[in-house]
C-alpha atoms as a PDB file:
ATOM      1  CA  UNK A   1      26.087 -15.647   6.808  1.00  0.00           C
ATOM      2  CA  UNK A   2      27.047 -12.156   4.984  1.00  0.00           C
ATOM      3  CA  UNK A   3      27.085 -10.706   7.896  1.00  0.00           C
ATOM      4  CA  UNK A   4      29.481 -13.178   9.495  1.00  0.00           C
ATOM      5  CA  UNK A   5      32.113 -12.263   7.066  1.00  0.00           C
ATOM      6  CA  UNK A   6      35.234 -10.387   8.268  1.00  0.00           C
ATOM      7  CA  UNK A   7      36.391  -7.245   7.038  1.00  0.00           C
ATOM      8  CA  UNK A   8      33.179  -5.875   6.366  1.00  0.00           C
ATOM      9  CA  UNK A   9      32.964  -1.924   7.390  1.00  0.00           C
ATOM     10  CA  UNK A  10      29.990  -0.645   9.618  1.00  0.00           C
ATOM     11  CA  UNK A  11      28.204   0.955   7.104  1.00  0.00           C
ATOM     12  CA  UNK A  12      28.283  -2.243   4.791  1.00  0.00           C
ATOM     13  CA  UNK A  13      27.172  -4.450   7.998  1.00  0.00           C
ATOM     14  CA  UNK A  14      24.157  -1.953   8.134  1.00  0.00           C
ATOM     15  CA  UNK A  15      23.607  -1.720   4.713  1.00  0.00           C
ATOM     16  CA  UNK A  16      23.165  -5.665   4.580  1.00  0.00           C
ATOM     17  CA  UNK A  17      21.307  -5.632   8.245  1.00  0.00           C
ATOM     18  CA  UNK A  18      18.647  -3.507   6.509  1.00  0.00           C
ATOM     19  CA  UNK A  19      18.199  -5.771   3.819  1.00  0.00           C
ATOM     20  CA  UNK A  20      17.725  -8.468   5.957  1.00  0.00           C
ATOM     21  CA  UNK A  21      15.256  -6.662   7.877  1.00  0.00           C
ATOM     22  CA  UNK A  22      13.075  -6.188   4.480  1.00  0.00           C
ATOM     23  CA  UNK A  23      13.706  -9.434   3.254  1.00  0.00           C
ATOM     24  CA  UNK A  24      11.985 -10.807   6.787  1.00  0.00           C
ATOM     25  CA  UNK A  25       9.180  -8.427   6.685  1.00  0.00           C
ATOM     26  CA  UNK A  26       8.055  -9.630   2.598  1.00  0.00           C
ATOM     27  CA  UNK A  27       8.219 -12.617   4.443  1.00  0.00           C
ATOM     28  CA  UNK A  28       6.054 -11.826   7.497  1.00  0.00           C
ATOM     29  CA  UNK A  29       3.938 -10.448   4.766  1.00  0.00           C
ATOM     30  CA  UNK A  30       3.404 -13.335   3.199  1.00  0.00           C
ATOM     31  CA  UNK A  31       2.435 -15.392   5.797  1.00  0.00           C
ATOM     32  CA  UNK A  32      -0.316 -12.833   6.533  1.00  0.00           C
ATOM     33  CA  UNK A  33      -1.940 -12.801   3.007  1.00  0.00           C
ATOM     34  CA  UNK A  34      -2.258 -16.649   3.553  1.00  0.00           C
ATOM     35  CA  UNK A  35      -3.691 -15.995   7.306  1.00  0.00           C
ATOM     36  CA  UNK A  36      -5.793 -13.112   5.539  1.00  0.00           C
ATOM     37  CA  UNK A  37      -6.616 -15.700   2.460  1.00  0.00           C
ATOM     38  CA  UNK A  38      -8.242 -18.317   5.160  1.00  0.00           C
ATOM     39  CA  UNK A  39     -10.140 -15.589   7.202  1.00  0.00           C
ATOM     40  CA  UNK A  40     -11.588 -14.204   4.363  1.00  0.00           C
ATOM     41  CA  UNK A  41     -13.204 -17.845   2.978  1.00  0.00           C
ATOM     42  CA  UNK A  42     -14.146 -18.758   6.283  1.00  0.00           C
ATOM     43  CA  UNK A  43     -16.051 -14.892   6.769  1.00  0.00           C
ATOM     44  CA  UNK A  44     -13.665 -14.510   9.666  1.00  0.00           C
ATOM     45  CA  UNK A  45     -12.063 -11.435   8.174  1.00  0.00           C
ATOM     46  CA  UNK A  46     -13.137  -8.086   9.929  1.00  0.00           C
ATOM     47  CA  UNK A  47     -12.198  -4.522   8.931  1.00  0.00           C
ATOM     48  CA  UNK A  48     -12.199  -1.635  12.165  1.00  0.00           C
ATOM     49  CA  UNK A  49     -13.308   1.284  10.113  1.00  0.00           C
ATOM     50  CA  UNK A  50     -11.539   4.317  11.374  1.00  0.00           C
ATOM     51  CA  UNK A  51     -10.780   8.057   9.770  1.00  0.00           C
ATOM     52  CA  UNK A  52      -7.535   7.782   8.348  1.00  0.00           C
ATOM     53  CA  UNK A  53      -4.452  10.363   7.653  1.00  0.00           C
ATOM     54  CA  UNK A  54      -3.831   9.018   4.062  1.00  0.00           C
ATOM     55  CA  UNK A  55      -0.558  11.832   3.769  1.00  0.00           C
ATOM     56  CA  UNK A  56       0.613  10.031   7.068  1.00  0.00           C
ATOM     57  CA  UNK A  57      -0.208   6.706   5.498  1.00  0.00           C
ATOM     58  CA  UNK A  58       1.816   7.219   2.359  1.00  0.00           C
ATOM     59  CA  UNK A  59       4.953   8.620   4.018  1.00  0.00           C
ATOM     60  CA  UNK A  60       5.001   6.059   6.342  1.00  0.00           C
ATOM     61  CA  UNK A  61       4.594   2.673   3.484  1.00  0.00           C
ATOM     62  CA  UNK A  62       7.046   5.044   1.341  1.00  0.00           C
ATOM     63  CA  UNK A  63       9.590   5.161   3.867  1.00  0.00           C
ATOM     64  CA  UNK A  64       9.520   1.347   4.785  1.00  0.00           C
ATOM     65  CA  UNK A  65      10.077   0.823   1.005  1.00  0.00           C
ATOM     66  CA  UNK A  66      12.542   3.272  -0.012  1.00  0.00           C
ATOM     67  CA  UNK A  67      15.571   1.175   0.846  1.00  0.00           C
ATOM     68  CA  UNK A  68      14.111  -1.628  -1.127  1.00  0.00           C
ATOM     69  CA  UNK A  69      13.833   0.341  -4.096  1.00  0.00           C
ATOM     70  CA  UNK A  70      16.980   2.415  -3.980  1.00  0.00           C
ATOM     71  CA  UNK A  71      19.149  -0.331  -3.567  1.00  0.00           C
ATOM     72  CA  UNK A  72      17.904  -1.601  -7.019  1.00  0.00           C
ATOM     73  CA  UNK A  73      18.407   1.784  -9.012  1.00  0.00           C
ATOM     74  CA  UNK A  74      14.671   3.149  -8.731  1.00  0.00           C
ATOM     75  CA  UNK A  75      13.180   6.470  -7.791  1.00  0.00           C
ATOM     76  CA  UNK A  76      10.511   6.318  -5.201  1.00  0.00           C
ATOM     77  CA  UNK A  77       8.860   9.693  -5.147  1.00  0.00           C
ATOM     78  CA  UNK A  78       5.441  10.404  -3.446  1.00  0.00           C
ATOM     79  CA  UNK A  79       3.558  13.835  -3.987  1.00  0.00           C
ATOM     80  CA  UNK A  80       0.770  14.029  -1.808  1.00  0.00           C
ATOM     81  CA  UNK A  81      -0.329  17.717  -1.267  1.00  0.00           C
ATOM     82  CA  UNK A  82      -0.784  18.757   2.924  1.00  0.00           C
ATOM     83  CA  UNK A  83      -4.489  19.555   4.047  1.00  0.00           C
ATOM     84  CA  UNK A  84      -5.668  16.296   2.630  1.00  0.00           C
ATOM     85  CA  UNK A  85      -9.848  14.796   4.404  1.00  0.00           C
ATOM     86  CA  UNK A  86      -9.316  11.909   6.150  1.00  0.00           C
ATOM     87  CA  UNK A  87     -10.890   8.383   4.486  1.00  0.00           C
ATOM     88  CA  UNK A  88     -12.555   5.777   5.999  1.00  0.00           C
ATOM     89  CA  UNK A  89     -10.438   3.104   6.367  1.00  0.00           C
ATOM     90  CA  UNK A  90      -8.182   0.531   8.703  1.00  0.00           C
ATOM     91  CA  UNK A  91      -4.897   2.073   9.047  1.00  0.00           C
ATOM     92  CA  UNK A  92      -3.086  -1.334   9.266  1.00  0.00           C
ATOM     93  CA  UNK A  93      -5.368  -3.249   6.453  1.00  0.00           C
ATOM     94  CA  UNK A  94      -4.696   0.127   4.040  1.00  0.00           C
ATOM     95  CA  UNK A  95      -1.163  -0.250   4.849  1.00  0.00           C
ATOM     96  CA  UNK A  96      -0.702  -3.281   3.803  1.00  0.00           C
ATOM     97  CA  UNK A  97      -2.793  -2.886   0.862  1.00  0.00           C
ATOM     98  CA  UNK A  98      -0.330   0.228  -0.528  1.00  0.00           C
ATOM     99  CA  UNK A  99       3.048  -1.504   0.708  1.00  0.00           C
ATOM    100  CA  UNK A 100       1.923  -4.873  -1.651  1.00  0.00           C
ATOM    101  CA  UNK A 101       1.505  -2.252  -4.308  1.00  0.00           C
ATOM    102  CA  UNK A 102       4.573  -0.630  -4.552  1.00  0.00           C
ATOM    103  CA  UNK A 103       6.628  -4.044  -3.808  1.00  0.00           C
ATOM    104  CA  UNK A 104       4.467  -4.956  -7.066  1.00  0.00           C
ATOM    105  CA  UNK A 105       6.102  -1.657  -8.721  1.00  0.00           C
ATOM    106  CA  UNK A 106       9.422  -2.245  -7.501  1.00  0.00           C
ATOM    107  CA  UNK A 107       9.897  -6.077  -8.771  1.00  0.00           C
ATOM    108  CA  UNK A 108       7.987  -4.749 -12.341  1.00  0.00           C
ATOM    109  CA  UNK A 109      10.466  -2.065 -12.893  1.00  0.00           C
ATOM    110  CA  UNK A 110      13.807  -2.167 -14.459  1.00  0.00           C
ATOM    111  CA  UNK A 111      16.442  -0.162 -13.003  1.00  0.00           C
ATOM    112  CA  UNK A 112      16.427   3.678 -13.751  1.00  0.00           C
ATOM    113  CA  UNK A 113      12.484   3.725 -12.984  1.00  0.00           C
ATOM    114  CA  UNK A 114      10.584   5.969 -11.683  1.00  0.00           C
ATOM    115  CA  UNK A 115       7.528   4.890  -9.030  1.00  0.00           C
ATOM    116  CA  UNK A 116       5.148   7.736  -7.395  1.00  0.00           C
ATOM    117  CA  UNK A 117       2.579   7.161  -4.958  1.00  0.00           C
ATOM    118  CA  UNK A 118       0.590  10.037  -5.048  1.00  0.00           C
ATOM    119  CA  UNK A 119      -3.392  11.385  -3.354  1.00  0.00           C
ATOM    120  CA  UNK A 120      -5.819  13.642  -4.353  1.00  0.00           C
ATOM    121  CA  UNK A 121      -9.596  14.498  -3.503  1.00  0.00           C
ATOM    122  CA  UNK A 122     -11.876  13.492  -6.241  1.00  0.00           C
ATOM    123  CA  UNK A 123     -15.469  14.036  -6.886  1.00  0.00           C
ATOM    124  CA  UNK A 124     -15.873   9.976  -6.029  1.00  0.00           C
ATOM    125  CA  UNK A 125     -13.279  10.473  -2.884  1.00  0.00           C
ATOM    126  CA  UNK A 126      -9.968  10.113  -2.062  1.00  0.00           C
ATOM    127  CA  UNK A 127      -7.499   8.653  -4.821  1.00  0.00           C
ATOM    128  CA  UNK A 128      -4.317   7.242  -3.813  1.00  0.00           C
ATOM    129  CA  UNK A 129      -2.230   5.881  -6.687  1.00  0.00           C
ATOM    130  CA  UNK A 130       0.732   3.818  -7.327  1.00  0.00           C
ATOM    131  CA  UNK A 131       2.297   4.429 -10.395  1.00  0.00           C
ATOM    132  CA  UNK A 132       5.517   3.219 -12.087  1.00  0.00           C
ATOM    133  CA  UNK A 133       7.552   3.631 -15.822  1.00  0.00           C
ATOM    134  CA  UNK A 134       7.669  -0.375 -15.422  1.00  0.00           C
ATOM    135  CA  UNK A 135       7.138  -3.096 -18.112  1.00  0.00           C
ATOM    136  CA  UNK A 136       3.343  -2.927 -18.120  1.00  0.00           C
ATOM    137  CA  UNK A 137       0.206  -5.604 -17.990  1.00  0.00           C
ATOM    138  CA  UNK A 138      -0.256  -6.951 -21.403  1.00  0.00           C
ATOM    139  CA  UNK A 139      -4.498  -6.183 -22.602  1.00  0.00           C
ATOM    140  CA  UNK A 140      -4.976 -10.280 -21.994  1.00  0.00           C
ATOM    141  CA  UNK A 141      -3.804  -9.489 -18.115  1.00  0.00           C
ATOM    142  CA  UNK A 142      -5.737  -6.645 -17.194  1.00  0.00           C
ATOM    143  CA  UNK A 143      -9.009  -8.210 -16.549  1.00  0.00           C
ATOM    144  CA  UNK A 144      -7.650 -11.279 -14.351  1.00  0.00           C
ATOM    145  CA  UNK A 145      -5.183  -9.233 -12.505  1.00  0.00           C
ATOM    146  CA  UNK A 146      -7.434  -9.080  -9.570  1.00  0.00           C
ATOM    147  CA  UNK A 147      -8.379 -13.104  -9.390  1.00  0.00           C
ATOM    148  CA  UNK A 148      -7.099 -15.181  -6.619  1.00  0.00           C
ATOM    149  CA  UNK A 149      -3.659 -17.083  -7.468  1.00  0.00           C
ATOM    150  CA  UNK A 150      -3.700 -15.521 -10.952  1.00  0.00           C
ATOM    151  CA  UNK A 151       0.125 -14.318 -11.833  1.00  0.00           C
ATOM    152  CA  UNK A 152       0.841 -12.097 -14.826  1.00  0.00           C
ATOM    153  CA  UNK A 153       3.849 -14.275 -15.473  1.00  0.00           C
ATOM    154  CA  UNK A 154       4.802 -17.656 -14.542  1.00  0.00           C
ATOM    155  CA  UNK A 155       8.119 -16.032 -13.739  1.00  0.00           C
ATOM    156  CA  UNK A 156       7.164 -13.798 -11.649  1.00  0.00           C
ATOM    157  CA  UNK A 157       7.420 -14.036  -7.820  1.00  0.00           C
ATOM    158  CA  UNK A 158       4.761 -14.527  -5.219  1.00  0.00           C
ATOM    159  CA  UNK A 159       1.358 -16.993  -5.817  1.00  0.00           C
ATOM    160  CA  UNK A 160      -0.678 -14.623  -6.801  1.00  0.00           C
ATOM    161  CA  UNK A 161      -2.839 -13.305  -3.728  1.00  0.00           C
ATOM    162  CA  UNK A 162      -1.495  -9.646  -3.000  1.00  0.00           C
ATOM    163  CA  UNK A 163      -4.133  -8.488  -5.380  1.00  0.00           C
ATOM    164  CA  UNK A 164      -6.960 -10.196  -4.619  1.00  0.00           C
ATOM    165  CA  UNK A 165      -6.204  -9.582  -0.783  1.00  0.00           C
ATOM    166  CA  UNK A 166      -5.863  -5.931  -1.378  1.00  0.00           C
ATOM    167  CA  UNK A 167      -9.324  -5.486  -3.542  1.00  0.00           C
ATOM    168  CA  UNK A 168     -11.338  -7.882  -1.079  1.00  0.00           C
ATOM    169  CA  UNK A 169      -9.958  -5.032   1.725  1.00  0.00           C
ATOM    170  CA  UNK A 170     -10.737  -2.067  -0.383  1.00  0.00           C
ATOM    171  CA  UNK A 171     -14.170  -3.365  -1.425  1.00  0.00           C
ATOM    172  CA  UNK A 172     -14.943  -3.884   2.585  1.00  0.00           C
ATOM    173  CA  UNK A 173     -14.134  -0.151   3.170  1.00  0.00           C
ATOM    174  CA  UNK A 174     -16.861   0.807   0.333  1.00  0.00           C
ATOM    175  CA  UNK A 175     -14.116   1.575  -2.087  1.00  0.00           C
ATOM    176  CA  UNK A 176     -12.824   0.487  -5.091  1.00  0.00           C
ATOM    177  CA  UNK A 177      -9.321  -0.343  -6.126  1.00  0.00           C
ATOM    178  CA  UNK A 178      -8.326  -0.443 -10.722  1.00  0.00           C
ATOM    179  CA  UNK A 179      -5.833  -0.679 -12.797  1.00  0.00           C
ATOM    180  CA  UNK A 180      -4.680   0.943 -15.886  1.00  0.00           C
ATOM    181  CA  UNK A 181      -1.515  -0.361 -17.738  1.00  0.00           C
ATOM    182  CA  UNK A 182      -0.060  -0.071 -20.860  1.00  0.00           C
ATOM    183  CA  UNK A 183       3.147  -2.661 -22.028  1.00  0.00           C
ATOM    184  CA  UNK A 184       6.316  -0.767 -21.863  1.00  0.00           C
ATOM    185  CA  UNK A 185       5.234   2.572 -20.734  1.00  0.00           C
ATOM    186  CA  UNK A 186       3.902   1.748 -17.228  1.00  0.00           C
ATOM    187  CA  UNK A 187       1.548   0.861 -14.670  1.00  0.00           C
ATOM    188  CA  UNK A 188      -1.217   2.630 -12.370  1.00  0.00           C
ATOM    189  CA  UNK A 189      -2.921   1.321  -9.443  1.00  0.00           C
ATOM    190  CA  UNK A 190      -5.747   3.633  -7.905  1.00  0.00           C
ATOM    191  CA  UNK A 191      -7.570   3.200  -4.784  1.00  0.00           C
ATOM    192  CA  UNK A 192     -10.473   5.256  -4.263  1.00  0.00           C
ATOM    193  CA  UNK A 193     -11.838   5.390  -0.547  1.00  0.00           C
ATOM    194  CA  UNK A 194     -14.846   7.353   1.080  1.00  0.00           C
ATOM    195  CA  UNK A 195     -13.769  10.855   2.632  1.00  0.00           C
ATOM    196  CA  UNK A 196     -14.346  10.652   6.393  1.00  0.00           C
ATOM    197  CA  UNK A 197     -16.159  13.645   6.565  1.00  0.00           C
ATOM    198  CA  UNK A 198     -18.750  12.285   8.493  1.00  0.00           C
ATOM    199  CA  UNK A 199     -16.816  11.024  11.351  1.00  0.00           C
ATOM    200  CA  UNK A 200     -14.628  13.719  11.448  1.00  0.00           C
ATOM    201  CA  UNK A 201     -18.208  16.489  12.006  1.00  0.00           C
ATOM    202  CA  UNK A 202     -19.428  13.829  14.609  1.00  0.00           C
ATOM    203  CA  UNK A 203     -15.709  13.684  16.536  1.00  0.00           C
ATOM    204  CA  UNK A 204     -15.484  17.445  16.806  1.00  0.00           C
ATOM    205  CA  UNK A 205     -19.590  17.381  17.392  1.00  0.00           C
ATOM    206  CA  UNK A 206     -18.613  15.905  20.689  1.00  0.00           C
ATOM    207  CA  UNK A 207     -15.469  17.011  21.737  1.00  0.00           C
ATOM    208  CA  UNK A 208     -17.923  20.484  21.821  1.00  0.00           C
ATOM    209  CA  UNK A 209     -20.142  18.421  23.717  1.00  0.00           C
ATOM    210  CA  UNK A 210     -17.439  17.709  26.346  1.00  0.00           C
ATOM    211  CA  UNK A 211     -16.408  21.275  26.403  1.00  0.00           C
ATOM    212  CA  UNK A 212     -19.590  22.641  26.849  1.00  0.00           C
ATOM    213  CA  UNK A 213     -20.257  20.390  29.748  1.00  0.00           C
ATOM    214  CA  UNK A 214     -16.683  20.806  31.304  1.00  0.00           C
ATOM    215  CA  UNK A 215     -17.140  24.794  30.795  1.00  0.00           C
ATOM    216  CA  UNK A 216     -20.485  24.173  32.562  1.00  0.00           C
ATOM    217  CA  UNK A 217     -19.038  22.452  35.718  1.00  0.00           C
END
């Protein structure tokens, strides 16, 4: 219907045709957690574990979500330094999983805030966090965040599954996802996940193979 209005210029029609775009995709989104929610309690719900470019992962759920959180006066920052292992995850399933997090930060920020989603190797793995200068998870919160259909506030949007979704998912890639929050001063979300060094020795292990034996023929 905005859209539809006359007099609007080109870059306000794309402006608002962006928007729209996002708006559909939360709701896409949505629909999946609920798909995801009835897969899960049926034991339906499969992971395709894979090594996985977590710098390329980042930039990519950044990007998506940068429009989102411009348009409402935030910062969206990641800092993710280059030469990073790969992890063993599901591309898709991890990008959902770090998309539902920052759409978490976004809607729990005020405008002027500041969100990063940052990486680094730790003894444990790989750490990718989600951090934001938001309003915080009160002490009484902290331990139910992670329960299915549990919201922090009856306010708040959603029903309460993006969490649950996204530890069930991090817990079938032999991970773990936490939380540490404080009210007023912020919010982190960290997702640890195997390095893939493994995979990575047995990939090049036989793409020597296959050179050998080509160099051989």
């Amino acid at each position: 219907r905005v859209l539809q209005r006359s007099g609007l210029t080109e870059d306000e029609q794309l402006d608002y045709a962006k928007t729209i775009a996002i708006e559909c995709d939360r709701q896409i989104d949505f629909v999946g957690n609920l798909l995801d929610l009835s897969r899960i309690e049926s034991g339906a719900y499969k992971l395709r574990k894979t090594g996985v470019d977590v710098r390329e992962l980042i930039v990519s759920c950044v990007d998506v979500e940068r429009h989102r959180a411009e348009s409402l006066g935030l910062t969206l920052t990641t800092n993710v330094p280059p030469g990073l292992s790969a992890v063993i995850g599901d591309t898709e399933a991890l990008r959902r999983v770090i998309r539902g997090l920052i759409d978490n930060a976004i809607k729990y920020t005020p405008e002027g805030g500041r969100i990063t989603v940052s990486a680094r190797e730790t003894g444990q793995g790989m750490a990718i966090n989600v951090s934001d200068t938001g309003k915080g998870i009160a002490e009484t919160d902290l331990p139910h965040v992670f329960e299915k259909f549990y919201r922090v506030a009856s306010e708040a949007p959603g029903v309460g599954l993006g969490l649950y979704l996204a530890q069930h998912i991090v817990t079938q890639l032999d991970g773990q996802i936490i939380v540490e929050s404080k009210q007023g001063r912020g919010t982190t979300f960290s997702i640890i996940l195997p390095l893939a060094i493994e995979e990575v020795a047995a990939e090049r292990s036989e793409e020597n193979v296959d050179d050998k034996a080509f160099v051989g023929s």
